[in-house]
C-alpha atoms as a PDB file:
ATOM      1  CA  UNK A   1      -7.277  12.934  23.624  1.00  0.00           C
ATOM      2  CA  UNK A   2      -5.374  14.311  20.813  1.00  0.00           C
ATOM      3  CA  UNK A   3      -6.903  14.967  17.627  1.00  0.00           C
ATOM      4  CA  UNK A   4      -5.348  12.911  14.331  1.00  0.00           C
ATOM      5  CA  UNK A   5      -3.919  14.264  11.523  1.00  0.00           C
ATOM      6  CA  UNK A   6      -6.054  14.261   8.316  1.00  0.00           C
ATOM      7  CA  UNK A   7      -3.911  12.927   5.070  1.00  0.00           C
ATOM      8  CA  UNK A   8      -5.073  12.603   2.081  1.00  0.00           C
ATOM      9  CA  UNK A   9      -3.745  10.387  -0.366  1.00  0.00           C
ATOM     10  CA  UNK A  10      -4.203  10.148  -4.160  1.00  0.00           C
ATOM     11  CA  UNK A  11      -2.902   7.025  -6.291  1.00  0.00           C
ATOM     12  CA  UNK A  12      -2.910   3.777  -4.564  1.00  0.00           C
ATOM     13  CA  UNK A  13       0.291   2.241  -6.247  1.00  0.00           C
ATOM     14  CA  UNK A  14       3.263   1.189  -4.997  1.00  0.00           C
ATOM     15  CA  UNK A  15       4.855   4.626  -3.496  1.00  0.00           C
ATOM     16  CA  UNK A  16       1.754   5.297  -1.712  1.00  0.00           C
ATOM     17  CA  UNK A  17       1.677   2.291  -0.462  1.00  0.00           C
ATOM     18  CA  UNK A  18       5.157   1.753   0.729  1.00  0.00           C
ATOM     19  CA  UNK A  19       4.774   5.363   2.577  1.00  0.00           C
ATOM     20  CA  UNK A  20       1.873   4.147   4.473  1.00  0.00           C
ATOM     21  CA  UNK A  21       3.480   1.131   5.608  1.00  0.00           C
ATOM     22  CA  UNK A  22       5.934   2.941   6.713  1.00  0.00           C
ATOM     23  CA  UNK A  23       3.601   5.328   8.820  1.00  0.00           C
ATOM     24  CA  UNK A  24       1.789   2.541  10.395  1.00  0.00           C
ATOM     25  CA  UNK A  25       5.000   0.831  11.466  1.00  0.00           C
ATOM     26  CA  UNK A  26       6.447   4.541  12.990  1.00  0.00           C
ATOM     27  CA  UNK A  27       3.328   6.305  14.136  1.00  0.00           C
ATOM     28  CA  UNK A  28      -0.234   4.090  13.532  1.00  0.00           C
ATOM     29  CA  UNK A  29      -2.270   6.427  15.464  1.00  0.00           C
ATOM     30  CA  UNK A  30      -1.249  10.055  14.090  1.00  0.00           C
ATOM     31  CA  UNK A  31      -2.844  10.251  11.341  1.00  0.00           C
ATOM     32  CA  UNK A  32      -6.864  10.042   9.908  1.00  0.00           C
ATOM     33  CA  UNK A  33      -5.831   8.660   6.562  1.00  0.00           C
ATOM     34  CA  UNK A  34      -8.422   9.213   2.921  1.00  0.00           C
ATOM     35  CA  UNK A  35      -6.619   6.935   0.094  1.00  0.00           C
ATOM     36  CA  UNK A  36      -8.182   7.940  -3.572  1.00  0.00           C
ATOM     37  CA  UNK A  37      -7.256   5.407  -5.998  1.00  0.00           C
ATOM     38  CA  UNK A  38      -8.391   3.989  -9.283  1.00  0.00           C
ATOM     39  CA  UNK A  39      -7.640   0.176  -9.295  1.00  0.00           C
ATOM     40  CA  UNK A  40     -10.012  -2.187  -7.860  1.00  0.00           C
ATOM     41  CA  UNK A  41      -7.566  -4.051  -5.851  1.00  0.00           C
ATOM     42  CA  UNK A  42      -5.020  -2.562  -3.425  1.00  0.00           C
ATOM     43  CA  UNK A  43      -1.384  -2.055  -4.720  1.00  0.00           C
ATOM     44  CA  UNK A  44       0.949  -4.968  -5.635  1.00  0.00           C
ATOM     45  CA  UNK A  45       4.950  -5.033  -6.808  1.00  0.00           C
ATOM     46  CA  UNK A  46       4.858  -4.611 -10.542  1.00  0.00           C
ATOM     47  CA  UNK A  47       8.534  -5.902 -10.778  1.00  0.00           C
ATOM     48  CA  UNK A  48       7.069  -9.602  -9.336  1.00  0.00           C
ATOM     49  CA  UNK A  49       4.334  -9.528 -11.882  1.00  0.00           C
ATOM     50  CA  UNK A  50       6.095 -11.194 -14.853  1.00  0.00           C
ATOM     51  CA  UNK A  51       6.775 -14.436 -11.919  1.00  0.00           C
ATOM     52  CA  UNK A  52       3.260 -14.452 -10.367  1.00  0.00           C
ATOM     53  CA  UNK A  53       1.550 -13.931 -14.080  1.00  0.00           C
ATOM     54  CA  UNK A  54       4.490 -17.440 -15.629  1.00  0.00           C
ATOM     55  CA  UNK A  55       3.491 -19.493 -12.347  1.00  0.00           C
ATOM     56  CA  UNK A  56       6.746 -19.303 -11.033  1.00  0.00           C
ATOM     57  CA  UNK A  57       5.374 -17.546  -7.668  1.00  0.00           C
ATOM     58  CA  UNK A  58       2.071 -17.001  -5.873  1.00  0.00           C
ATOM     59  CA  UNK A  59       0.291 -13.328  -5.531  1.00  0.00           C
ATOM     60  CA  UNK A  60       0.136 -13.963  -1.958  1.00  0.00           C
ATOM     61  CA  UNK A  61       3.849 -14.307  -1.755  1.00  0.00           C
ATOM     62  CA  UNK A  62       4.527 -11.947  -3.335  1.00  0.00           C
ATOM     63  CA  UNK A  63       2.299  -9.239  -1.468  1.00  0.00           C
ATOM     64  CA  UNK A  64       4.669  -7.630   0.895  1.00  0.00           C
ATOM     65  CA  UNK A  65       7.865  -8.515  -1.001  1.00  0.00           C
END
């Protein structure tokens, strides 16, 4: 059995977040993963805020856009 990787991760925004999709979709298993992060919801995409906040789209559209 091979031991995992510890990382460490502090700010849960949108670069965090895109890097850890991109480790689960390339390596899920390699790494023991700690996120630190202030916000009491996981990250979103700030740019589609203005269209989720006017009604134009949904926030769970809009979640892995």
């Amino acid at each position: 059995m091979n031991k995992k990787e510890k990382l460490v991760i502090v700010g849960a925004g949108m670069a965090s977040g895109r890097m850890l999709e991109h480790l689960f979709e390339t390596d899920p298993e390699r790494f023991d993963i700690t996120l630190f992060g202030a916000e009491p919801r996981g990250n979103y995409d700030r740019i589609m805020l203005s269209p989720v906040l006017s009604g134009e789209k949904s926030l769970r559209s809009d979640r892995h856009a």
